[in-house]
N, C-alpha and C. Protein backbone atom coordinates (compact mmCIF):
# COMPACT_ATOMS: atom_id res chain seq x y z
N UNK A 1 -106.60 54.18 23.28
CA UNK A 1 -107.36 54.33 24.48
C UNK A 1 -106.54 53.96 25.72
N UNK A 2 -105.29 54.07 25.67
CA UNK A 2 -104.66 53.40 26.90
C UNK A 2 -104.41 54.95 27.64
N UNK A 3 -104.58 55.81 27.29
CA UNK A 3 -104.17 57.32 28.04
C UNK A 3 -105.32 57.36 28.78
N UNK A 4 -106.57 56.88 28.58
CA UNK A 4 -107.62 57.16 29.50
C UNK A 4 -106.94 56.48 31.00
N UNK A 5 -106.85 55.13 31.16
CA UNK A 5 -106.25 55.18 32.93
C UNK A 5 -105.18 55.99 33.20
N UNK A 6 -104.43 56.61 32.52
CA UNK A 6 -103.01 57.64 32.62
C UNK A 6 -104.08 58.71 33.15
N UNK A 7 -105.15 59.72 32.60
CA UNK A 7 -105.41 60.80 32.48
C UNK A 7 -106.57 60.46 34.25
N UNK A 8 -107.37 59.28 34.75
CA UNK A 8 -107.56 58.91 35.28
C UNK A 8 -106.60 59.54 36.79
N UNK A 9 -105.09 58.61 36.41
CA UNK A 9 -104.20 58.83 37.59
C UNK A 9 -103.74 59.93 37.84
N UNK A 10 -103.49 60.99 37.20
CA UNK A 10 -103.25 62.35 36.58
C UNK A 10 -104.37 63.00 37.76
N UNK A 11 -105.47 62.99 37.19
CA UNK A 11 -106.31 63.84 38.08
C UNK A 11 -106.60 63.66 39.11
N UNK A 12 -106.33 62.24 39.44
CA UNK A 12 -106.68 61.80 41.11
C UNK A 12 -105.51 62.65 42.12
N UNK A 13 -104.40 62.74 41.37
CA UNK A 13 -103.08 63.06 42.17
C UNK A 13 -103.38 64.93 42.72
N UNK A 14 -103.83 65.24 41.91
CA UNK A 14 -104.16 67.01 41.29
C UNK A 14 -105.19 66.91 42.31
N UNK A 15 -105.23 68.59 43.38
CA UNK A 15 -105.61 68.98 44.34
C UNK A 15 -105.96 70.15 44.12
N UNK A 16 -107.04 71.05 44.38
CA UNK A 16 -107.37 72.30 44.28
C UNK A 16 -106.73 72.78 45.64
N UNK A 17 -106.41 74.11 45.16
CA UNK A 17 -105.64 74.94 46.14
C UNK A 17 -106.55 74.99 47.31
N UNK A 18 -106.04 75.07 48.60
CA UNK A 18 -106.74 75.12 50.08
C UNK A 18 -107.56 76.73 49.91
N UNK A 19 -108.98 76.24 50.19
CA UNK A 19 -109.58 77.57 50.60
C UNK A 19 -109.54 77.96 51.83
N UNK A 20 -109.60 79.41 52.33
CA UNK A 20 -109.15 79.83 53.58
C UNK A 20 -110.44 79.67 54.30
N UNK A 21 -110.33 79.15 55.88
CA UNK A 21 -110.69 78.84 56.14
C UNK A 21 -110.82 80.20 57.55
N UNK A 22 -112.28 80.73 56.91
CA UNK A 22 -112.47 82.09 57.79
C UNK A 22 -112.79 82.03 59.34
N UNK A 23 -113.69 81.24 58.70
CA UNK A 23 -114.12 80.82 60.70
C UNK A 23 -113.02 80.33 61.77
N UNK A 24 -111.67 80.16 61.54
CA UNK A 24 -111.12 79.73 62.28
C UNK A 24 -110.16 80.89 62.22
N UNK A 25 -109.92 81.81 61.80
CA UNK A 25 -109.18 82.76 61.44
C UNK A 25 -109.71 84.23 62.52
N UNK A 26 -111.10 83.88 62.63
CA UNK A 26 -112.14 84.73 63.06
C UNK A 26 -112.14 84.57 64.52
N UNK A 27 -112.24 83.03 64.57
CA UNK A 27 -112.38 82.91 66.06
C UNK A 27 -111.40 82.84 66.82
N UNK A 28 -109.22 82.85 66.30
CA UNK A 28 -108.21 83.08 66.55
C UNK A 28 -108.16 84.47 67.00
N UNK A 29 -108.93 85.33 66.10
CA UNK A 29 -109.12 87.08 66.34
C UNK A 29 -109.48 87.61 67.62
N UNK A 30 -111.18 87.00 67.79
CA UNK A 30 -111.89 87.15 68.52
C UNK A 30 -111.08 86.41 70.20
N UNK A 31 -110.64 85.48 69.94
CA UNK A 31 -110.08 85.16 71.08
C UNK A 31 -108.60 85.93 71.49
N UNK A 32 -108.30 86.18 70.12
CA UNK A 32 -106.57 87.02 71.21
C UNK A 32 -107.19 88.74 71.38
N UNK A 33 -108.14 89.19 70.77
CA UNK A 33 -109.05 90.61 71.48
C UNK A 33 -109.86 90.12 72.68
N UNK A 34 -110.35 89.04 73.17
CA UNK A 34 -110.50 88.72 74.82
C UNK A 34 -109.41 88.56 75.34
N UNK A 35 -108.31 88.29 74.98
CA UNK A 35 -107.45 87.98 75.54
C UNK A 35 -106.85 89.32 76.58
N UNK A 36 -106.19 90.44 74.98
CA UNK A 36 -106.00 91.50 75.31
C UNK A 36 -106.99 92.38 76.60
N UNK A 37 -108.15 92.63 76.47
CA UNK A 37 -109.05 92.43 77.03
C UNK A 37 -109.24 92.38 78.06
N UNK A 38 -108.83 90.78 78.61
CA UNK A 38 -108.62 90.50 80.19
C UNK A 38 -107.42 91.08 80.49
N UNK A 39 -106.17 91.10 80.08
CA UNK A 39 -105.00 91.52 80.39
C UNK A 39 -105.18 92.89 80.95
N UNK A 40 -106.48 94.06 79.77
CA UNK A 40 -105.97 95.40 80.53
C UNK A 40 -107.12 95.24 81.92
N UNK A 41 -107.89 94.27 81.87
CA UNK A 41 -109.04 94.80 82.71
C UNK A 41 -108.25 94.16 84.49
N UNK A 42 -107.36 92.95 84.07
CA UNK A 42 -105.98 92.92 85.00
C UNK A 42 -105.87 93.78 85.43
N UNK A 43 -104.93 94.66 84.55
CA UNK A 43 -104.01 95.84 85.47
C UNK A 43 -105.07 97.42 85.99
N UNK A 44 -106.41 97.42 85.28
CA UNK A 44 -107.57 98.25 85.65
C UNK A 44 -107.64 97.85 87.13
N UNK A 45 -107.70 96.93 87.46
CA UNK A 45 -108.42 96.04 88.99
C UNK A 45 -107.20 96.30 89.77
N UNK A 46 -105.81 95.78 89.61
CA UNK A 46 -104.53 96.32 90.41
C UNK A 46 -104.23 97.29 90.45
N UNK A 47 -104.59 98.01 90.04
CA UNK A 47 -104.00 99.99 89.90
C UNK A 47 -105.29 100.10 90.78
N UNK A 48 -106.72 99.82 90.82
CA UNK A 48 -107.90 100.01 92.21
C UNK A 48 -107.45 99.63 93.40
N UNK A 49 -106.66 97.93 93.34
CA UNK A 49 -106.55 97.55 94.63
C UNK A 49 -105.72 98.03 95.04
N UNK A 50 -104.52 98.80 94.26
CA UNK A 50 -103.37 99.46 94.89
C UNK A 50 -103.96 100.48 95.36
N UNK A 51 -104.60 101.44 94.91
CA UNK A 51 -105.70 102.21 95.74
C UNK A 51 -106.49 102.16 96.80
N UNK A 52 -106.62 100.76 96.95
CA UNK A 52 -107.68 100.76 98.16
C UNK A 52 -106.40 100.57 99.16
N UNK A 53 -105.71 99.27 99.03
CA UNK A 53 -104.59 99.70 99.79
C UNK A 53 -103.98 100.25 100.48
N UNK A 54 -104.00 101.71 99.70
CA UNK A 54 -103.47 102.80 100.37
C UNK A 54 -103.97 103.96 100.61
N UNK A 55 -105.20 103.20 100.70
CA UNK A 55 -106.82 104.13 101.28
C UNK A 55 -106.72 104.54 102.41
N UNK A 56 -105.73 104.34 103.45
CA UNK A 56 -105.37 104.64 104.52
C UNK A 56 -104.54 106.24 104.56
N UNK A 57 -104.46 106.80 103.48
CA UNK A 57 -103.53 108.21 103.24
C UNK A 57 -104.57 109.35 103.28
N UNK A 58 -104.07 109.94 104.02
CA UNK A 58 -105.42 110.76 104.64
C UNK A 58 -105.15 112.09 102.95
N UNK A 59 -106.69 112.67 103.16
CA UNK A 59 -106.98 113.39 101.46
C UNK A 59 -105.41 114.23 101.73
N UNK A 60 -105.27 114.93 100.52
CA UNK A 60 -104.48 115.73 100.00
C UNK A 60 -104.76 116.93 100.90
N UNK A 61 -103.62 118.04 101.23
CA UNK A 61 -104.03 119.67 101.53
C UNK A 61 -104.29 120.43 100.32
N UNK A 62 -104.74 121.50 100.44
CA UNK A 62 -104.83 122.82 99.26
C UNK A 62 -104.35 123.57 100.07
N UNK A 63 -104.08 124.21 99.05
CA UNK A 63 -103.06 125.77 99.31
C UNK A 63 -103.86 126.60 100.29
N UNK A 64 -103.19 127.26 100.99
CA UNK A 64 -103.81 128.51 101.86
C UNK A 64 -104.05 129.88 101.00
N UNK A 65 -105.19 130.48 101.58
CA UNK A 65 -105.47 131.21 100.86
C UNK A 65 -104.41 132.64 100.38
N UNK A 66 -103.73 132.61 101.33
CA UNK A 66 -102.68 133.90 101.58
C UNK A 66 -101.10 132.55 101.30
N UNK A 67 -100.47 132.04 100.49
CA UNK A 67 -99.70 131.16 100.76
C UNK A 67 -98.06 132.29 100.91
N UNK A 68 -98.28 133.79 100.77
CA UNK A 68 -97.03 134.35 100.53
C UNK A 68 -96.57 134.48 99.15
N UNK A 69 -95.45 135.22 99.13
CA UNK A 69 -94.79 135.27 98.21
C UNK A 69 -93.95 134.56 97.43
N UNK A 70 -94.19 133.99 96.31
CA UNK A 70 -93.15 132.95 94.92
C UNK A 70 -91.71 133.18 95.28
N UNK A 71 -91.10 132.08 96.31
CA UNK A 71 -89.48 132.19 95.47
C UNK A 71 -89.75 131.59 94.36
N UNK A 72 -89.89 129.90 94.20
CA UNK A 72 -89.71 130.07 92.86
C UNK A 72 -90.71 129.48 92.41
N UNK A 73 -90.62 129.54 90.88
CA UNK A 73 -91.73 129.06 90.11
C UNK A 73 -91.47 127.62 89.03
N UNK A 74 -92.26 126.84 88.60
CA UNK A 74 -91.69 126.28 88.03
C UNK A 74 -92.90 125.11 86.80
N UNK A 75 -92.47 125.53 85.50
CA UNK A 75 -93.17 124.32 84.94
C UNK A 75 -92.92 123.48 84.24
N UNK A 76 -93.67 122.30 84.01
CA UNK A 76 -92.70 121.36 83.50
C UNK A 76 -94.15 119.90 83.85
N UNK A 77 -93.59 118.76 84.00
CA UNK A 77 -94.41 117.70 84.52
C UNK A 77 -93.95 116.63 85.67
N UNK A 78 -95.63 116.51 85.87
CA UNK A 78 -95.00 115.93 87.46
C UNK A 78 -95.35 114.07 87.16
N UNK A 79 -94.33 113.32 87.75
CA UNK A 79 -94.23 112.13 87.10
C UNK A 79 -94.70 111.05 88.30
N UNK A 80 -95.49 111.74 89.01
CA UNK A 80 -95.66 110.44 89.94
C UNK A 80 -94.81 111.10 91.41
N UNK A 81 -95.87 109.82 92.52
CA UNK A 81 -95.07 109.53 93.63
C UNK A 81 -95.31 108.42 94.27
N UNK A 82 -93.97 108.03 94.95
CA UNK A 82 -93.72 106.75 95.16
C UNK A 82 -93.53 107.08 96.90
N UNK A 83 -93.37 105.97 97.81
CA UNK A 83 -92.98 105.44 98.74
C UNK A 83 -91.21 105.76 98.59
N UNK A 84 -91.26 106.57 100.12
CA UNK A 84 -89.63 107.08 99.96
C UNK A 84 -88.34 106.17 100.02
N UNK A 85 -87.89 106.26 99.02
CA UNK A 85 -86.86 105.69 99.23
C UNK A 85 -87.23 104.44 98.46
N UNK A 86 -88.28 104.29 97.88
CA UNK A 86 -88.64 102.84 97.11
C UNK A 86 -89.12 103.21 95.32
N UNK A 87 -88.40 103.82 94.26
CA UNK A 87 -88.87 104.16 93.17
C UNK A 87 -89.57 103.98 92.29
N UNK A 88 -90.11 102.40 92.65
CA UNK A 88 -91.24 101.53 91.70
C UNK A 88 -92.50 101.51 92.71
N UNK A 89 -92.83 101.88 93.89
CA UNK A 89 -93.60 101.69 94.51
C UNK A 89 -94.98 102.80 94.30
N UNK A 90 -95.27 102.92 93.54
CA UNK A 90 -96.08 104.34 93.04
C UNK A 90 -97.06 104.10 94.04
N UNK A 91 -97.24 105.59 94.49
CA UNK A 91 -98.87 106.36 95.16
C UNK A 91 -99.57 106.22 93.92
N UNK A 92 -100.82 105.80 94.28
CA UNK A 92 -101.93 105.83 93.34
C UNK A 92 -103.27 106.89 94.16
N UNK A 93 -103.33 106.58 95.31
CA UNK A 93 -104.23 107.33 96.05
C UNK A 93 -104.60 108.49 95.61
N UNK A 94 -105.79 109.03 95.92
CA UNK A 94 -105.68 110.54 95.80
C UNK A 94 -105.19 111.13 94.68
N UNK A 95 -105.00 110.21 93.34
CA UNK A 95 -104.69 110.72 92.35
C UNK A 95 -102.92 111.27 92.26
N UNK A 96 -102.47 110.86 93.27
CA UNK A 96 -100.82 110.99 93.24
C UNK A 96 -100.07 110.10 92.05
N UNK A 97 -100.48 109.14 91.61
CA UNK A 97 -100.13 108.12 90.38
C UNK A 97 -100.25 108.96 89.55
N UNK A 98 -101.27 109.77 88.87
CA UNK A 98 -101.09 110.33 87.37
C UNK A 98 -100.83 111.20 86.64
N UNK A 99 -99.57 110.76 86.19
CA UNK A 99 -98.78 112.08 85.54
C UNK A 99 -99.67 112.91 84.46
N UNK A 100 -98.85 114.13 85.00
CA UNK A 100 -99.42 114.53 84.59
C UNK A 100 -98.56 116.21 84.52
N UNK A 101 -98.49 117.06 83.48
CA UNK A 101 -98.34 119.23 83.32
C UNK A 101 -98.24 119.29 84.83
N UNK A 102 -97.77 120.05 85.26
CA UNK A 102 -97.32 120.57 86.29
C UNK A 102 -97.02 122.24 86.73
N UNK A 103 -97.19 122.73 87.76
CA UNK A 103 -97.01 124.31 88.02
C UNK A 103 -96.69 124.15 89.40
N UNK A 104 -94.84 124.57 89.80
CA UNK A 104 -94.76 124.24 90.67
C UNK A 104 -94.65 125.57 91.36
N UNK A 105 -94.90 125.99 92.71
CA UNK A 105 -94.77 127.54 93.42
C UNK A 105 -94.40 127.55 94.71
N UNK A 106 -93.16 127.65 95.43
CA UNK A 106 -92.78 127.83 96.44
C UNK A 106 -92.62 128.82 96.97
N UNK A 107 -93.01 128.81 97.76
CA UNK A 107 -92.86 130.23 98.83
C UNK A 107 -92.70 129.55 100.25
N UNK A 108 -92.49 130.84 101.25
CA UNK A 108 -92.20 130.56 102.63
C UNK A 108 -93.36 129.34 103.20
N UNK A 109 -94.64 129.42 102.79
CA UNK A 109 -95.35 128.45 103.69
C UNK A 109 -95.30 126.97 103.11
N UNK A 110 -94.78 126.66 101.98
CA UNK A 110 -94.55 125.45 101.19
C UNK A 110 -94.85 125.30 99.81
N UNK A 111 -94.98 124.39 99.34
CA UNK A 111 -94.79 123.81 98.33
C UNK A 111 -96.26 123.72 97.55
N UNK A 112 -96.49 124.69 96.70
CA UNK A 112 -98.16 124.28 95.95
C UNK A 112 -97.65 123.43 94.55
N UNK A 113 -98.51 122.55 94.39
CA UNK A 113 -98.58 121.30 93.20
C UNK A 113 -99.62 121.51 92.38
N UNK A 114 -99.65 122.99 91.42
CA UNK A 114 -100.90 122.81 90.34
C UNK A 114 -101.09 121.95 89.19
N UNK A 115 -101.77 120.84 89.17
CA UNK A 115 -102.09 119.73 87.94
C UNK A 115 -103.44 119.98 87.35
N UNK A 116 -103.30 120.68 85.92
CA UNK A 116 -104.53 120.55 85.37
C UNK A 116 -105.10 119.34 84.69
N UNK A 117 -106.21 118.64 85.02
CA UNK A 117 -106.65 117.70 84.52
C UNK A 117 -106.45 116.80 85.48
N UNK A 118 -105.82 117.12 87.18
CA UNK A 118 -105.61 115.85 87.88
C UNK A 118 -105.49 116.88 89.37
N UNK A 119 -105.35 115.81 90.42
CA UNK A 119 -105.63 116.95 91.75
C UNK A 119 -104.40 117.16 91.93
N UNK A 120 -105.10 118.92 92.29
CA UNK A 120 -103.72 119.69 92.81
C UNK A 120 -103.52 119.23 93.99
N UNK A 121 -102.25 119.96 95.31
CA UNK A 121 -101.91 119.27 96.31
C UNK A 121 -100.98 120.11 96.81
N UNK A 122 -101.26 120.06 98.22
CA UNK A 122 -99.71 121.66 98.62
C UNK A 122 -99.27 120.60 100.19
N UNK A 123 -97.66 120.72 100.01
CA UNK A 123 -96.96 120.50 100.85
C UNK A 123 -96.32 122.09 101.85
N UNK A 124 -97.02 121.60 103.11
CA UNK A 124 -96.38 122.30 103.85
C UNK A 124 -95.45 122.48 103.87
N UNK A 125 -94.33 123.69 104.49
CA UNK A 125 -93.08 123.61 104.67
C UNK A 125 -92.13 122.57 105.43
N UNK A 126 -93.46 122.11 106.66
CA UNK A 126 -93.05 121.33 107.74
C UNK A 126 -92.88 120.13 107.35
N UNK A 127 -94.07 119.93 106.79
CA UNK A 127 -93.69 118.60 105.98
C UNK A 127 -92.72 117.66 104.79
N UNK A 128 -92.01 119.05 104.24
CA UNK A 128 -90.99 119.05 103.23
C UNK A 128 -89.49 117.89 104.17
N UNK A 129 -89.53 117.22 103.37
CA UNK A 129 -87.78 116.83 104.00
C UNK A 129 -86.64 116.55 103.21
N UNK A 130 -86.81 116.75 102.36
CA UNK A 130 -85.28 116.47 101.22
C UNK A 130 -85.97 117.22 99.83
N UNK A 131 -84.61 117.22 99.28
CA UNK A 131 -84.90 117.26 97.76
C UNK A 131 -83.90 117.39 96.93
N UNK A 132 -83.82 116.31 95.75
CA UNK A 132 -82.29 115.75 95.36
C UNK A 132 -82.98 115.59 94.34
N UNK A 133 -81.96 115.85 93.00
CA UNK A 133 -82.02 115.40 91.63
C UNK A 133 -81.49 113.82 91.54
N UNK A 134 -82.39 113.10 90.93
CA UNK A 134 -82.67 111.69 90.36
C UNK A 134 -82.49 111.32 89.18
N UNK A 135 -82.51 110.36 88.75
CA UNK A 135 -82.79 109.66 87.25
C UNK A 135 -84.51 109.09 86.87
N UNK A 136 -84.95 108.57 88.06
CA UNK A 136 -85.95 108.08 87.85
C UNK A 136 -87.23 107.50 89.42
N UNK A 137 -88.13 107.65 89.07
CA UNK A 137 -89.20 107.52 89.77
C UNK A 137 -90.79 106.34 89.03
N UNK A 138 -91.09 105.92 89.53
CA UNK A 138 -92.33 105.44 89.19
C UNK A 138 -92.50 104.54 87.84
N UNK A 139 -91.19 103.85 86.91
CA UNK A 139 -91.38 103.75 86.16
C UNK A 139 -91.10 104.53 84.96
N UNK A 140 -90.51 105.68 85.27
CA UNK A 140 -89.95 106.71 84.36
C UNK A 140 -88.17 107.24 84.56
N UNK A 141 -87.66 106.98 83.50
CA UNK A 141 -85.99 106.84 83.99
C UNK A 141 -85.80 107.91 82.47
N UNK A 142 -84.57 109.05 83.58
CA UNK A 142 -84.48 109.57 82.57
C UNK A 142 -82.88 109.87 82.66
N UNK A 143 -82.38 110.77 82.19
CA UNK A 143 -80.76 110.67 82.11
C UNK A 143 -80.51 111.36 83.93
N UNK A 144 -78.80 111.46 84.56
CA UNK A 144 -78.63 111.00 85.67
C UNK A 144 -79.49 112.45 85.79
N UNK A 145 -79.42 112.83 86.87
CA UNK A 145 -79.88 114.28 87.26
C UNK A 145 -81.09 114.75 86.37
N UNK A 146 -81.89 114.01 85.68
CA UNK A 146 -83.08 114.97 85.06
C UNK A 146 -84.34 115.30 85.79
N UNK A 147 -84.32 114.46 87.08
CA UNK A 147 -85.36 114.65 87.67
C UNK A 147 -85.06 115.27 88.89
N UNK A 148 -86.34 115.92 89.65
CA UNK A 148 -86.21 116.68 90.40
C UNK A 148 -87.14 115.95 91.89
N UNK A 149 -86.57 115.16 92.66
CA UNK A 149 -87.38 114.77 93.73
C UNK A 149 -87.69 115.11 94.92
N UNK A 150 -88.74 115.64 95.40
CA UNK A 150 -88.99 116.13 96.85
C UNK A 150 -89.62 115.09 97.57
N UNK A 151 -88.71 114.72 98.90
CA UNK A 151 -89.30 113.80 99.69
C UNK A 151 -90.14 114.54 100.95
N UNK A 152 -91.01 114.49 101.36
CA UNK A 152 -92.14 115.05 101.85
C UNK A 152 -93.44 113.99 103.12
N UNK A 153 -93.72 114.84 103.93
CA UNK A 153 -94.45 113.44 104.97
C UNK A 153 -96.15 113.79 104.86
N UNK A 154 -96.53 112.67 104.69
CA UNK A 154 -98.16 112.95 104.79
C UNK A 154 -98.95 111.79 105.19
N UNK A 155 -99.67 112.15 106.55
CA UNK A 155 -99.95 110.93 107.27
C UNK A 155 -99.30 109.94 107.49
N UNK A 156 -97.52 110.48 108.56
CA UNK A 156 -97.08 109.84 109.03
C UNK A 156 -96.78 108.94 107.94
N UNK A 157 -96.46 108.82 106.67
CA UNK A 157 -96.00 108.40 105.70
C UNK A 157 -94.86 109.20 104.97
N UNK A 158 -93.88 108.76 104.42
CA UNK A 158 -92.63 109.62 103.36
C UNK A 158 -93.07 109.46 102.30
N UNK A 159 -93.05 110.05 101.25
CA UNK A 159 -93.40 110.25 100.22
C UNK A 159 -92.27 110.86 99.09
N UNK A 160 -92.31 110.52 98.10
CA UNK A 160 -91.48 110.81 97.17
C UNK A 160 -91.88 111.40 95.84
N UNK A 161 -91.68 113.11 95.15
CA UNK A 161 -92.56 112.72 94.38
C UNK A 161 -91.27 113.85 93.24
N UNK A 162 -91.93 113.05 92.06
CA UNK A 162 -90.58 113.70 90.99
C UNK A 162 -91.21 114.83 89.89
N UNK A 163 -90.58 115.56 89.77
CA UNK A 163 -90.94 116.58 88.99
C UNK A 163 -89.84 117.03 87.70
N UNK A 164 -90.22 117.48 86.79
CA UNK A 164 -89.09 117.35 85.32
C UNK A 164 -89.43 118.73 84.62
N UNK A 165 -88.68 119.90 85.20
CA UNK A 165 -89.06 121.64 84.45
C UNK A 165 -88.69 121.29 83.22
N UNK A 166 -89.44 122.02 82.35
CA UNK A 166 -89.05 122.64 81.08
C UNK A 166 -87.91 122.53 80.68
N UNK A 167 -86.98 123.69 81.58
CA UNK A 167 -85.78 123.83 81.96
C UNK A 167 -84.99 123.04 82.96
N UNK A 168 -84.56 121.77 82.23
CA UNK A 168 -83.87 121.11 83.36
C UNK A 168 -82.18 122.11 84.14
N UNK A 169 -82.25 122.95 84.05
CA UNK A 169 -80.99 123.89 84.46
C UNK A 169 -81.58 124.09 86.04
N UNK A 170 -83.45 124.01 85.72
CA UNK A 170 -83.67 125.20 86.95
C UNK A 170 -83.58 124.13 88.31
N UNK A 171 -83.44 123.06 88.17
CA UNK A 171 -83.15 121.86 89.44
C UNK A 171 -82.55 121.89 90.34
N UNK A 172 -81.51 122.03 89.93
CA UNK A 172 -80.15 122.71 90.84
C UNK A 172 -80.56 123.59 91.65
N UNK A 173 -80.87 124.96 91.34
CA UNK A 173 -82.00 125.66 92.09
C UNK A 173 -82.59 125.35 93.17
N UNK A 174 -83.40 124.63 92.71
CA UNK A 174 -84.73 124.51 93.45
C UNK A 174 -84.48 122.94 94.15
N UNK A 175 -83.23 122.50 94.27
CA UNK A 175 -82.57 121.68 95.33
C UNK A 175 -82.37 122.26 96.47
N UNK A 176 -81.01 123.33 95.82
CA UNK A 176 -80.87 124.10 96.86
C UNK A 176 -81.76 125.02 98.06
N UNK A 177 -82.34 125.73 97.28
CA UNK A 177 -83.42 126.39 98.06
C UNK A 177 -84.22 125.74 98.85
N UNK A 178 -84.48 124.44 98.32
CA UNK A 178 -85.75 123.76 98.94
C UNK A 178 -85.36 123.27 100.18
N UNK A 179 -83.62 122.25 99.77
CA UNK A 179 -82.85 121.29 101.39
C UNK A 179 -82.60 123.21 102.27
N UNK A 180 -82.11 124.05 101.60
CA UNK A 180 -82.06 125.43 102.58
C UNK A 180 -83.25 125.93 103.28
N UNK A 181 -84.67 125.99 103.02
CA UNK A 181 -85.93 126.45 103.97
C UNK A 181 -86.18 125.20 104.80
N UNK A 182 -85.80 123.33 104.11
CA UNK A 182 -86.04 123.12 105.39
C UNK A 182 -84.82 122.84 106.03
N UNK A 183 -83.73 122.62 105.95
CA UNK A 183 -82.75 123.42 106.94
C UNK A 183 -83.28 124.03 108.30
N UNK A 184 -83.79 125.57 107.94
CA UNK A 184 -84.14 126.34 108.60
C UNK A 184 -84.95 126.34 109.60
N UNK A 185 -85.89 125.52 109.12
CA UNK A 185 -86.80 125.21 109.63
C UNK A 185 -86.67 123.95 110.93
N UNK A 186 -86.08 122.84 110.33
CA UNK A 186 -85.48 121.59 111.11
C UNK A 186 -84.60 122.49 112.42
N UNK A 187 -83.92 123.92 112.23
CA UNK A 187 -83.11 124.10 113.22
C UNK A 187 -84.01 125.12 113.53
N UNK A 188 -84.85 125.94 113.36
CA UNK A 188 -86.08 126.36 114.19
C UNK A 188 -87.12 125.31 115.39
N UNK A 189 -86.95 124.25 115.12
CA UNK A 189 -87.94 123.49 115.35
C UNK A 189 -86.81 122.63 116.72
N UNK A 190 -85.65 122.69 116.23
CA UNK A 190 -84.95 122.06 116.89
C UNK A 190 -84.36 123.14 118.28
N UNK A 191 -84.59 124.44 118.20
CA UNK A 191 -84.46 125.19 118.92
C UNK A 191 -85.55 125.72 120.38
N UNK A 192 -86.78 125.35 119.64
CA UNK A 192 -87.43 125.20 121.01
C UNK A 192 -87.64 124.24 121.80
């Protein structure tokens, strides 16, 4: 009978395996999904106030009804516009923030911006002022020259906005042509 205090100490030492302990597992869950949660409803509220912000940008134009004849055409997607000359500064206004398919159509009176699923938008000719291939705009960086940027004025504001054809060949292009009408125009304007 001396194994009975042995078998005694034996079992006192011996521990059943830890049961999991759900409720705390649950409420770790539940708290990092509020978490997440607040984080997007964060950047929901700053992407508004950046909007109200720049609630001061008078609405968008639409195309004229007669806009002329297509030099060129172009599709592809449009990635945003920013504050000129500032590439992280995104337009949110007026739906200028969201990228989005793109149909671009120039002709003599300017620049039409068809976005399905987001507002279209036409730049006058007058209002056109540059246009140079980029890397990147708004948060979107792509190799040197893939993007296509037209800097443009609307309500006494510059504007910057990037566009990416199908065909990145057709850029070059539609650089040229674009700094050439307003050229033309800058020395029309400068002539009277």
């Amino acid at each position: 009978m001396t194994s009975l205090p042995h078998l005694t100490y034996v079992a006192a030492e011996q521990k059943s395996a830890e049961v999991t302990d759900w409720a705390a597992r649950v409420g770790w869950l539940v708290g990092l999904a509020l978490f997440v949660a607040l984080i997007y409803w964060l950047m929901r509220e700053g992407w508004k106030w950046r909007g109200t912000l720049q609630g001061d940008l008078p609405e968008l134009l639409v195309a004229p009804d007669e806009p002329g004849e297509a030099k060129l055409t172009m599709s592809g997607r449009y990635h945003g516009s920013t504050t000129a000359g500032q590439w992280l500064d995104r337009i949110v206004a007026h739906g200028l923030g969201t990228r989005s398919r793109v149909e671009l159509t120039l002709t003599d009176a300017g620049l039409d911006v068809v976005r399905p699923g987001a507002a279209d938008f036409y730049v006058p000719l007058e209002a056109l002022r540059e246009a140079r291939l980029d890397k990147g705009i708004a948060g979107k960086v792509l190799s040197e020259g893939g993007l296509l940027v037209v800097t443009w004025e609307h309500g006494g504001k510059l504007l910057d906005s990037g566009f990416r054809s199908d065909r990145a060949a057709e850029h070059n292009e539609w650089v040229r042509t674009l700094n050439q009408m307003i050229n033309k125009t800058t020395e029309t304007e400068g002539a009277r």
